[in-house]
N, C-alpha and C. Protein backbone atom coordinates (compact mmCIF):
# COMPACT_ATOMS: atom_id res chain seq x y z
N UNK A 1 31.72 -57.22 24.54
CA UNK A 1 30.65 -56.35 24.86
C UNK A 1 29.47 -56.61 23.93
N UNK A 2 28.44 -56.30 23.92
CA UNK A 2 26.86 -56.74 23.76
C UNK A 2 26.22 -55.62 23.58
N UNK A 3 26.31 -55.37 22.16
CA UNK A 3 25.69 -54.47 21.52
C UNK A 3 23.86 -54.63 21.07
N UNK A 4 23.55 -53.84 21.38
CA UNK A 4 22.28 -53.77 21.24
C UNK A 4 21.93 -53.35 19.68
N UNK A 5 20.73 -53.22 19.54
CA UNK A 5 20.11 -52.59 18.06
C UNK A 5 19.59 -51.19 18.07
N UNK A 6 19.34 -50.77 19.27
CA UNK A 6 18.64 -49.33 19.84
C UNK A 6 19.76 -48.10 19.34
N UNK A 7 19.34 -46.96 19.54
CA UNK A 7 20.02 -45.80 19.60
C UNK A 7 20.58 -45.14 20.59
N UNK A 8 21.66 -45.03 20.82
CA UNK A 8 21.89 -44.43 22.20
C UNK A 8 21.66 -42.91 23.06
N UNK A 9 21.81 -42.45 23.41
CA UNK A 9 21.16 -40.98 23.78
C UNK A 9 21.82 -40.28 23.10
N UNK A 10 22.90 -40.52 23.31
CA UNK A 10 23.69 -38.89 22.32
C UNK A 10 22.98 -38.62 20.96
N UNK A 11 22.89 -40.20 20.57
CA UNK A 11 22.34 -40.48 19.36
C UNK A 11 20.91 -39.38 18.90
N UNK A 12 20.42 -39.73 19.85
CA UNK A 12 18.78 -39.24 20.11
C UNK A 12 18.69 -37.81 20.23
N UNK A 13 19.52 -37.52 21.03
CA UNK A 13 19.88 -36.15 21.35
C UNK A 13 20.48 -35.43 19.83
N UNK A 14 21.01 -35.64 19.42
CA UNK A 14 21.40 -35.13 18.37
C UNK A 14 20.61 -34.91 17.27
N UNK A 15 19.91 -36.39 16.63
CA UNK A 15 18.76 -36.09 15.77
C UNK A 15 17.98 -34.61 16.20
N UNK A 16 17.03 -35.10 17.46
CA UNK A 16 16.19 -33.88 18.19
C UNK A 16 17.16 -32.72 17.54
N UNK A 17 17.88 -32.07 17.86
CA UNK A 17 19.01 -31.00 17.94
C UNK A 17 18.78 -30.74 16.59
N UNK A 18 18.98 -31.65 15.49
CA UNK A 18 19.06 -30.74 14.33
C UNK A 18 17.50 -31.29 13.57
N UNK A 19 16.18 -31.31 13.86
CA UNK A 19 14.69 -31.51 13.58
C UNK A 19 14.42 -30.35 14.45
N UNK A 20 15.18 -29.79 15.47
CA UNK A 20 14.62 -28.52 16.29
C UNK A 20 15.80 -27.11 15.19
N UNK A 21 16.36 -27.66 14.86
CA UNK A 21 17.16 -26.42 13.89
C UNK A 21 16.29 -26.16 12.54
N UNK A 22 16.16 -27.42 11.93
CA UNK A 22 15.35 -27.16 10.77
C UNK A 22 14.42 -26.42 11.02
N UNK A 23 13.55 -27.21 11.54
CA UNK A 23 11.73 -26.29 12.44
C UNK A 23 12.04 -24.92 12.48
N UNK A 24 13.29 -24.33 13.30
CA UNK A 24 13.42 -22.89 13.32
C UNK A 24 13.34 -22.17 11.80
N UNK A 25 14.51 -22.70 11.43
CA UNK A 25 14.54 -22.09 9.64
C UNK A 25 13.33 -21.87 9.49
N UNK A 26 12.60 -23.00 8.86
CA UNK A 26 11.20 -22.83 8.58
C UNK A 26 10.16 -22.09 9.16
N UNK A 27 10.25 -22.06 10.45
CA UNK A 27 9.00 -21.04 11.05
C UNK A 27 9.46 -19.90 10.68
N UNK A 28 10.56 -19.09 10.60
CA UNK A 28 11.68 -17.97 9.93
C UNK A 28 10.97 -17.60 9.08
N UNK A 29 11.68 -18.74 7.75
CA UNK A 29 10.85 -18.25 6.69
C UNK A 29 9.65 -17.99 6.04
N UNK A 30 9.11 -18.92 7.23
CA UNK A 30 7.16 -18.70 6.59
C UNK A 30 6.82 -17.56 7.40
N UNK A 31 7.30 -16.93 8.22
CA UNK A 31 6.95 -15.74 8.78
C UNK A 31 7.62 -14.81 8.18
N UNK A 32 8.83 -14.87 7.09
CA UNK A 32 9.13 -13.95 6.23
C UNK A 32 8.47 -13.62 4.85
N UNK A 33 7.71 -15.15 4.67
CA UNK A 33 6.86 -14.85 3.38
C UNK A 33 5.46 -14.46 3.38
N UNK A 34 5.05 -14.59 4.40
CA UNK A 34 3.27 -13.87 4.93
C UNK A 34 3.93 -12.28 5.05
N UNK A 35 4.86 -11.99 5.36
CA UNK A 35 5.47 -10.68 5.29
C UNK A 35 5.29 -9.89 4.18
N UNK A 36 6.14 -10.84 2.95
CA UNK A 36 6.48 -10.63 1.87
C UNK A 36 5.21 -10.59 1.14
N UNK A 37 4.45 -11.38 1.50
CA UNK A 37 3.25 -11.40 0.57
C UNK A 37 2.41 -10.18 0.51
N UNK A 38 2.31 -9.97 2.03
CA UNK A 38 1.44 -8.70 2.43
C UNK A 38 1.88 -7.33 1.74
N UNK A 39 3.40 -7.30 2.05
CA UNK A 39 3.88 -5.77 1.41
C UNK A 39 3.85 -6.16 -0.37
N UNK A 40 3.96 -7.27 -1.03
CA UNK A 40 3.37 -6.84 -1.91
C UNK A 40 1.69 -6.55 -2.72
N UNK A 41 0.84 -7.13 -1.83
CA UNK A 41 -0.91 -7.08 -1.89
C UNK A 41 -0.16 -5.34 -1.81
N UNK A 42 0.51 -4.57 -0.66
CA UNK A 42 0.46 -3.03 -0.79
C UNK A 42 0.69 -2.20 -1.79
N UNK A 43 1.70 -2.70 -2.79
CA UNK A 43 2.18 -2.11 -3.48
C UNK A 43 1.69 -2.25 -4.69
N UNK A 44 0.72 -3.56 -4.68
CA UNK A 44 0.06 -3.62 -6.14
C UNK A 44 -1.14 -2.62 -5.95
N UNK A 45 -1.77 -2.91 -4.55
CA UNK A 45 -3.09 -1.88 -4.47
C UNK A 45 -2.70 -0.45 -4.81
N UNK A 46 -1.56 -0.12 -4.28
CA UNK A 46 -1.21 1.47 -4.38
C UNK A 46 -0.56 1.62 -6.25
N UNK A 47 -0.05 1.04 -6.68
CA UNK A 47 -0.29 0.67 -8.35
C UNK A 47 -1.63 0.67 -8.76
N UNK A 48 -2.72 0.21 -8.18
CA UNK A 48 -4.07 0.11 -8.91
C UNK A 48 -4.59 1.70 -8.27
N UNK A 49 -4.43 2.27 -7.57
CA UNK A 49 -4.79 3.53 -6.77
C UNK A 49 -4.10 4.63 -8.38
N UNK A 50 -2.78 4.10 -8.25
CA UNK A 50 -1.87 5.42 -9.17
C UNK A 50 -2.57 5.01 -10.29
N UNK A 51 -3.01 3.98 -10.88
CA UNK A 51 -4.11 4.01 -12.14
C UNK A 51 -5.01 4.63 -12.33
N UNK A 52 -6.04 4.91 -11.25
CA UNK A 52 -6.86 5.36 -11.23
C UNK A 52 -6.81 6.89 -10.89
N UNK A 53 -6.05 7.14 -10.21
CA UNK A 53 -5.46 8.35 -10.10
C UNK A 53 -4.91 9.51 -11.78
N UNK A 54 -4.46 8.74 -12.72
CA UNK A 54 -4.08 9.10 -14.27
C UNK A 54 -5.56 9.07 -14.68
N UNK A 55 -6.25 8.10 -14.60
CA UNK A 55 -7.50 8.25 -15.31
C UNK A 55 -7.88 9.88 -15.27
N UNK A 56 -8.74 9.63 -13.61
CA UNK A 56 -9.31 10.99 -13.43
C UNK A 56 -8.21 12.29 -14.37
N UNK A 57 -6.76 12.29 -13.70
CA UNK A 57 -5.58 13.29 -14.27
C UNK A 57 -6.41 13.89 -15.64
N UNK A 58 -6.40 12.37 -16.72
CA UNK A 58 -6.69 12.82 -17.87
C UNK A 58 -7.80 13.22 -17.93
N UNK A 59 -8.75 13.01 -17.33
CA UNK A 59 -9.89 13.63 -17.47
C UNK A 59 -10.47 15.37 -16.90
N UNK A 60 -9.74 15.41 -16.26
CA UNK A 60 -9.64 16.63 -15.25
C UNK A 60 -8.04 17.49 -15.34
N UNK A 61 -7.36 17.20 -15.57
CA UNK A 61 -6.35 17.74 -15.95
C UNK A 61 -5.39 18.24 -14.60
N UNK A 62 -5.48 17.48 -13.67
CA UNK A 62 -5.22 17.81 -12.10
C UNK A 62 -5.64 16.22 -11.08
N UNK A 63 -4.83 16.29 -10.09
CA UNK A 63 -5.18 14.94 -9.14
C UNK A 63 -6.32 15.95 -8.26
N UNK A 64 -6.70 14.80 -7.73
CA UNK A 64 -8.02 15.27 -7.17
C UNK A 64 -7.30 15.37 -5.50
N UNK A 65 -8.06 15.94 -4.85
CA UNK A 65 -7.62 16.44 -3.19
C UNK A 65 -7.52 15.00 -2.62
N UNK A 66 -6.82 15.71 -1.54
CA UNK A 66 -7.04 16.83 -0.56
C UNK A 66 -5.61 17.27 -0.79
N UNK A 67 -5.19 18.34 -0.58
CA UNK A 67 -4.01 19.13 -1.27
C UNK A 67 -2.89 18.86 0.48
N UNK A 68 -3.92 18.48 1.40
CA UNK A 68 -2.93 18.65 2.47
C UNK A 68 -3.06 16.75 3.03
N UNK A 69 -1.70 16.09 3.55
CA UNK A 69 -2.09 14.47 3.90
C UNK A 69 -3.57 13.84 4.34
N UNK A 70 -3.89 12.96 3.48
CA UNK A 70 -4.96 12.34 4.05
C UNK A 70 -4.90 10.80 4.55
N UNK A 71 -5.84 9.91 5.34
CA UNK A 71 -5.40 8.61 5.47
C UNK A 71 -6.29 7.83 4.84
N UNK A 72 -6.17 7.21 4.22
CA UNK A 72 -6.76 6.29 3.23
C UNK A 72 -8.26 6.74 2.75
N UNK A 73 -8.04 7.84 2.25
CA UNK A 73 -9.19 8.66 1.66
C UNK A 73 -8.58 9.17 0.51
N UNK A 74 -9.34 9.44 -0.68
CA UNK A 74 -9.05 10.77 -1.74
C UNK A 74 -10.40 11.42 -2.08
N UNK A 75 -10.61 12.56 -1.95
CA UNK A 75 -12.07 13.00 -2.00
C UNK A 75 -11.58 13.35 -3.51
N UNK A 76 -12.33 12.53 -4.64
CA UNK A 76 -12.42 12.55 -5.95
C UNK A 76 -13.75 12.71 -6.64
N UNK A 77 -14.81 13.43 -5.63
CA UNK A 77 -16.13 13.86 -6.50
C UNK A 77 -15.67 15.23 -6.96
N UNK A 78 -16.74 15.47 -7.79
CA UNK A 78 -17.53 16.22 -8.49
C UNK A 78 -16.06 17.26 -9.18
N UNK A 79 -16.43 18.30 -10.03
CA UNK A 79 -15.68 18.99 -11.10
C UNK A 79 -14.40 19.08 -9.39
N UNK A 80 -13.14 19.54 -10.02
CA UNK A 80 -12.12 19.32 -9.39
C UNK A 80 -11.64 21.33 -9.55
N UNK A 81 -12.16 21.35 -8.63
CA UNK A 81 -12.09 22.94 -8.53
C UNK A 81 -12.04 23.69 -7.34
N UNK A 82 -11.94 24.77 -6.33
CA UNK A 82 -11.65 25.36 -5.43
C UNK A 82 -13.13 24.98 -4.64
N UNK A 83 -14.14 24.91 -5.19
CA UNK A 83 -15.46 24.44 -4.63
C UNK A 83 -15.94 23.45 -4.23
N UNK A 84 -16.09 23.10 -2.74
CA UNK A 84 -16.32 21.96 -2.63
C UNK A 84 -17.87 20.95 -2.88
N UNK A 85 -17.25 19.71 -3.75
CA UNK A 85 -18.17 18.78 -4.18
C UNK A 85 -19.90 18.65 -3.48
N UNK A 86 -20.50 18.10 -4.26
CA UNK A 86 -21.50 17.92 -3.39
C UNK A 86 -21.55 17.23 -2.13
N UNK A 87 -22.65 16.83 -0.90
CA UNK A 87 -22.17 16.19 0.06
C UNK A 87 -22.52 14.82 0.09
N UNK A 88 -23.70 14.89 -0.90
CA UNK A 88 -23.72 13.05 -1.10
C UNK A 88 -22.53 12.34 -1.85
N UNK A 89 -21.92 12.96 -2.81
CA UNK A 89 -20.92 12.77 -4.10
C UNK A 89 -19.80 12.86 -2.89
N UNK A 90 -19.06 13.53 -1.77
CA UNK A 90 -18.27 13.11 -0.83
C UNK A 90 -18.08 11.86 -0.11
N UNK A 91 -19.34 11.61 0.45
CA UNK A 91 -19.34 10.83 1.37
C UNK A 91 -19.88 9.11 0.67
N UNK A 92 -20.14 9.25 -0.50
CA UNK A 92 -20.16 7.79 -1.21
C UNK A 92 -19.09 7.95 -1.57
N UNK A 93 -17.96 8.56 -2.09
CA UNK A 93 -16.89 8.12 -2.25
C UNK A 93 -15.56 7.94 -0.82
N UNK A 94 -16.18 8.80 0.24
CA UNK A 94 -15.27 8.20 1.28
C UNK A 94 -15.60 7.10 2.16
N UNK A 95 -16.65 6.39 1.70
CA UNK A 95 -17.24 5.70 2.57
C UNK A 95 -17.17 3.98 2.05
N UNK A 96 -16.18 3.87 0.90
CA UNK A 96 -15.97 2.63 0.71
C UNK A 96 -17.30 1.96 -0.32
N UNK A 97 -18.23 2.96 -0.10
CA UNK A 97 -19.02 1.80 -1.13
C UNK A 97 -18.85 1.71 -2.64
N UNK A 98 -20.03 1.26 -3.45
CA UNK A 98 -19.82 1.34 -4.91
C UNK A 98 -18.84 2.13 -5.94
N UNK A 99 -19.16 3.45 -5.40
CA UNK A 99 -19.21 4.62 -6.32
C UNK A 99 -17.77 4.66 -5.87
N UNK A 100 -16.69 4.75 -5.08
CA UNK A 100 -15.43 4.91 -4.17
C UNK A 100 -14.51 5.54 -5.28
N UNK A 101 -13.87 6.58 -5.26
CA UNK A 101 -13.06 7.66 -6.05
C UNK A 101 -13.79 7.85 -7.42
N UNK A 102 -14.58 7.97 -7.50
CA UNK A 102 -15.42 8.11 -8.62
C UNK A 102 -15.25 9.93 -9.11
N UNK A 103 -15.57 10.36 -9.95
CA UNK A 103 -15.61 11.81 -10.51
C UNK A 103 -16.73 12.11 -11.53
N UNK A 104 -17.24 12.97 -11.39
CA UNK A 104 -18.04 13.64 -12.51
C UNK A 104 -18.12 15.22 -12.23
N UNK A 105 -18.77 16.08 -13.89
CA UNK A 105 -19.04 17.07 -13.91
C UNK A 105 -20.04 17.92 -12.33
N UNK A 106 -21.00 17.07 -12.12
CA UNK A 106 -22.27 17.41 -11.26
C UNK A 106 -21.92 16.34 -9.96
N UNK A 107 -21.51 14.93 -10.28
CA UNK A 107 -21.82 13.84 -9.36
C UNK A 107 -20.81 12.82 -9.96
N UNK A 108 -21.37 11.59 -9.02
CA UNK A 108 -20.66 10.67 -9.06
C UNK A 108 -21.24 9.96 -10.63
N UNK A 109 -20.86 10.42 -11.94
CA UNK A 109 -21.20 9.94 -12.52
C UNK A 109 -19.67 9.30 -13.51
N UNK A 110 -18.56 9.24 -12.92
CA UNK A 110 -17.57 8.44 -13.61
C UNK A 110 -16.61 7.64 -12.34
N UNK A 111 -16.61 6.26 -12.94
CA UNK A 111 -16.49 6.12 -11.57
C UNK A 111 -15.13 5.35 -12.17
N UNK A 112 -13.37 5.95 -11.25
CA UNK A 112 -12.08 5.38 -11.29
C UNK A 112 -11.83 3.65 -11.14
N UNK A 113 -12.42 4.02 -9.90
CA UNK A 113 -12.08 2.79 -8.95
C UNK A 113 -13.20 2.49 -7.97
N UNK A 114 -13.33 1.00 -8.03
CA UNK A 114 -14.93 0.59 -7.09
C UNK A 114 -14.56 0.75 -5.99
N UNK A 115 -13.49 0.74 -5.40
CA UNK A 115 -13.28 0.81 -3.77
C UNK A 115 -11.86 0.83 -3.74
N UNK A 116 -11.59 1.95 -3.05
CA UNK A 116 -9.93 1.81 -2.36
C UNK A 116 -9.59 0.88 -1.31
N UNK A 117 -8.37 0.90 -1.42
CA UNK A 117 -7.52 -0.14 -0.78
C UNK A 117 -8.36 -0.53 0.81
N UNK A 118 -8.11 -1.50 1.35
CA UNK A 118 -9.15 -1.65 2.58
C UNK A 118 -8.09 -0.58 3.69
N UNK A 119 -8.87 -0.42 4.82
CA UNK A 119 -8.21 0.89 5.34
C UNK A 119 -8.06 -0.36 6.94
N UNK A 120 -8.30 -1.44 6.86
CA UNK A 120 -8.76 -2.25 8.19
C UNK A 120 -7.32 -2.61 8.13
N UNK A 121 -6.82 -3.14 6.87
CA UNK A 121 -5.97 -4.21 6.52
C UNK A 121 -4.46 -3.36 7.09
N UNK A 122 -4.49 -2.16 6.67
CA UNK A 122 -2.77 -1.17 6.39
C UNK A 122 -3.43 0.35 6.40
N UNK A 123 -2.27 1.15 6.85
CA UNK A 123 -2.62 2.69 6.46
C UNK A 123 -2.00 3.01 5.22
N UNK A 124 -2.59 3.81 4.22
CA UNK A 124 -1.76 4.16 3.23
C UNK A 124 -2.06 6.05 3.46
N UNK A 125 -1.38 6.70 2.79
CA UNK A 125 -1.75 7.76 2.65
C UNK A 125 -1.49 8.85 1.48
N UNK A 126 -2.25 9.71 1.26
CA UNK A 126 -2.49 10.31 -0.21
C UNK A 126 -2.14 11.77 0.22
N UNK A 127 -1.57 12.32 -0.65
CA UNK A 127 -1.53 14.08 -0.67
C UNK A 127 -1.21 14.84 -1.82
N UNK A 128 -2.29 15.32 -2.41
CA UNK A 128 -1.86 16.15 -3.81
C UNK A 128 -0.87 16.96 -4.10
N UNK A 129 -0.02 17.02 -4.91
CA UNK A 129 0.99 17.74 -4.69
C UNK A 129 1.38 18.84 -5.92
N UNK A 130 1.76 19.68 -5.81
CA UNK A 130 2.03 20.89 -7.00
C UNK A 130 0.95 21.13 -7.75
N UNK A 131 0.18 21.90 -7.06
CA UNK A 131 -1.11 22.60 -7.31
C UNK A 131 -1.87 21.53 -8.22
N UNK A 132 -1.80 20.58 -7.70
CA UNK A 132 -2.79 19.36 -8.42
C UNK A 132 -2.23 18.35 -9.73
N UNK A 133 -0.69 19.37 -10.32
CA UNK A 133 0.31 17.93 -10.91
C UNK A 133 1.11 17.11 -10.78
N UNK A 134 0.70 16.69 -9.61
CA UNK A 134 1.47 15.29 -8.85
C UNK A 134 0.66 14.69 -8.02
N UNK A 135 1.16 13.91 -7.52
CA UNK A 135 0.39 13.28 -6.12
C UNK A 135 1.54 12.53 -5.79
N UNK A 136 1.43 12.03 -4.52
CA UNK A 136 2.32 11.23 -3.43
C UNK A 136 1.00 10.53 -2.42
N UNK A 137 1.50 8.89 -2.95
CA UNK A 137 0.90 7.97 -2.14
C UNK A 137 1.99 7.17 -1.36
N UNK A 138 1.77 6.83 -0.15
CA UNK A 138 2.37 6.00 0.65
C UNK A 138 2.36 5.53 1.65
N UNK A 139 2.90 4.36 1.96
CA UNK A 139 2.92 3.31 3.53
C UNK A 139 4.13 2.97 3.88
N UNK A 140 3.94 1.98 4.60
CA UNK A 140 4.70 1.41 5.42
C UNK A 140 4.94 0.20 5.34
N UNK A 141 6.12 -0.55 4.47
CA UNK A 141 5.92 -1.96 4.82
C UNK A 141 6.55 -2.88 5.58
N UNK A 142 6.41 -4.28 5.92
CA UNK A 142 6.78 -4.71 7.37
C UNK A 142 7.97 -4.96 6.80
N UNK A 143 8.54 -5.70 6.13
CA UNK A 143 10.35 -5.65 6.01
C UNK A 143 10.76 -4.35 5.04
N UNK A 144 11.40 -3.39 6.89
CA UNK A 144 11.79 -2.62 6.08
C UNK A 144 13.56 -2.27 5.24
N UNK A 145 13.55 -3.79 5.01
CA UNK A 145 14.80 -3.60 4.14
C UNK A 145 14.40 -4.13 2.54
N UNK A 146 13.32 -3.66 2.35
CA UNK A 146 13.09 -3.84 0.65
C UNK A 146 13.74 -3.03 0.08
N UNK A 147 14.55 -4.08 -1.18
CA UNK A 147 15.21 -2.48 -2.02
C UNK A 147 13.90 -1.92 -2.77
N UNK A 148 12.63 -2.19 -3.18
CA UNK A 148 12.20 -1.44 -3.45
C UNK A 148 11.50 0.33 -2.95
N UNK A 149 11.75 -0.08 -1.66
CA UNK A 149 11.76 1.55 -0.62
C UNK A 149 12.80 2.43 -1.30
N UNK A 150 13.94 1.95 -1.42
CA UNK A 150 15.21 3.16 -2.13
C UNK A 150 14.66 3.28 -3.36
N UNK A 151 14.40 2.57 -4.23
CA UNK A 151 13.96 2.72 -5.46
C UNK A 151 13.06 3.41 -5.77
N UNK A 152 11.92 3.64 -5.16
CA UNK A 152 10.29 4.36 -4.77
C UNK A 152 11.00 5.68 -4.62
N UNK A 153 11.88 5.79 -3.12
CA UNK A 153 11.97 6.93 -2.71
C UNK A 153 12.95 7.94 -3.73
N UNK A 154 13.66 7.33 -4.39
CA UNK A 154 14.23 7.79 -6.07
C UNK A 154 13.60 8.04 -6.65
N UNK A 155 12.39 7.55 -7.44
CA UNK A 155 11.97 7.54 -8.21
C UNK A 155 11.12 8.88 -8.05
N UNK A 156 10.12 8.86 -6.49
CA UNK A 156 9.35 10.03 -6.87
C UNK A 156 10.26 11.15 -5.54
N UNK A 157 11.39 11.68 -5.85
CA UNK A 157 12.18 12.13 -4.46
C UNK A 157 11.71 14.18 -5.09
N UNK A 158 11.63 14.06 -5.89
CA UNK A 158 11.43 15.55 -6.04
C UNK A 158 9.43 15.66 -5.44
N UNK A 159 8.88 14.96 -5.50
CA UNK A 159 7.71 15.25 -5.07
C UNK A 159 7.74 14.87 -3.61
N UNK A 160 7.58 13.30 -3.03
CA UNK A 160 7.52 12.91 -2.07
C UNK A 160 8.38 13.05 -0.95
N UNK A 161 9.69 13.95 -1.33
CA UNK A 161 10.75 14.12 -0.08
C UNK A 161 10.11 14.62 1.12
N UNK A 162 9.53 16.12 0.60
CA UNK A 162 9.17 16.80 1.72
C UNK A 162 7.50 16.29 2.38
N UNK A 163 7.14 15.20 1.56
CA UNK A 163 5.74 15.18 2.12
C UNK A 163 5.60 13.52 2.69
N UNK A 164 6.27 12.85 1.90
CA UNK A 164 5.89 11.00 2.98
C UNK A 164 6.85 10.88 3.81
N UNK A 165 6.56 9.84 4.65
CA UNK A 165 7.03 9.74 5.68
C UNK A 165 9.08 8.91 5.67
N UNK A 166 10.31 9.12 6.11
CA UNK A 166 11.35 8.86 5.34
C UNK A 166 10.82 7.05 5.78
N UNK A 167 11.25 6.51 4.92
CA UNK A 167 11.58 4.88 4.67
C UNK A 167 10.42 4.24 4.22
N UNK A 168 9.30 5.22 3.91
CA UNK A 168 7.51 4.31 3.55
C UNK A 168 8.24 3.82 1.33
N UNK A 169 7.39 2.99 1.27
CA UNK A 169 7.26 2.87 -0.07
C UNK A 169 6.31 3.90 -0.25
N UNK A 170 7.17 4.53 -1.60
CA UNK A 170 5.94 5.83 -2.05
C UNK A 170 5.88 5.43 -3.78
N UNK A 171 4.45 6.40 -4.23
CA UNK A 171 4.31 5.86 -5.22
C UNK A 171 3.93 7.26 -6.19
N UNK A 172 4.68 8.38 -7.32
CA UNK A 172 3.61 9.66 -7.57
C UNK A 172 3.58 9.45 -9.47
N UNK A 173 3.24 10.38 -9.28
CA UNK A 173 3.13 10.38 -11.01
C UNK A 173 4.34 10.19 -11.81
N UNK A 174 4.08 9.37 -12.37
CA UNK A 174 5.42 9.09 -13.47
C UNK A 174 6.23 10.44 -14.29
């Protein structure tokens, strides 16, 4: 018999078979790490949020509103009191520009954080909690089998039980 130099089909067939297995893995995992990446951009922003959140604390001696859930807002103008802020000192800080969670006595004259988390990108959400000594921030992230969700939801479970949503990463005062 008269063997050739070529590959025979099975041959061919088989390579294909496992260059179409690999490919899968890989599209898998790069669609698990744009995942991964994203829920953590969340959790660092909501870390830079709870920073800024202690600032004001120390300065004011209370988290700033809204005492009932909000969505990617914290109205953090003016003295932090039963009275509500001025309306320019509101609406530059809910409106994403410069001044964004900023606080002062009169106005926006101390400013936390230049801009909160983008609101296009993810929902997060804020709610003051125990007459202004706590807070509970939280979302939603796309793999929801992070152990850091059990860990979060431990960590702040006496504040955030009754107020985030069950399985979000939450984030409250230490």
């Amino acid at each position: 018999m008269n063997k050739g130099k070529g590959f025979t089909l099975l041959e061919v067939l088989v390579v294909i078979a496992i260059i179409a297995i690999i490919i899968a893995f890989a599209v898998s995992n790069f669609v698990g790490a744009r995942q991964r990446a994203r829920d953590i951009r969340k959790k660092s922003e909501l870390q830079q949020v709870k920073t800024a959140l202690r600032l004001y604390y120390n300065d004011y001696n209370m988290y700033p509103g809204p005492a009932a859930k909000a969505t990617n807002d914290i109205n953090g103008c003016g003295t932090p009191s039963p009275v509500v802020p001025s309306t320019s000192c509101q609406s530059a800080c809910s409106s994403g520009g410069d001044v964004t969670f900023a606080a002062g006595p009169t106005s926006c004259d101390t400013v936390y954080m230049k801009q909160l988390p983008p609101s296009a990108d993810y929902t997060w959400y804020y709610e003051q909690a125990s007459s202004g000594d706590d807070f509970c921030l939280w979302t939603n992230l796309e793999i929801i089998s992070d152990p850091e969700i059990a860990k979060s939801e431990a960590k702040c479970k006496s504040v955030c039980n009754s107020i985030a949503d069950a399985g979000s990463y939450v984030v409250c005062a230490d």
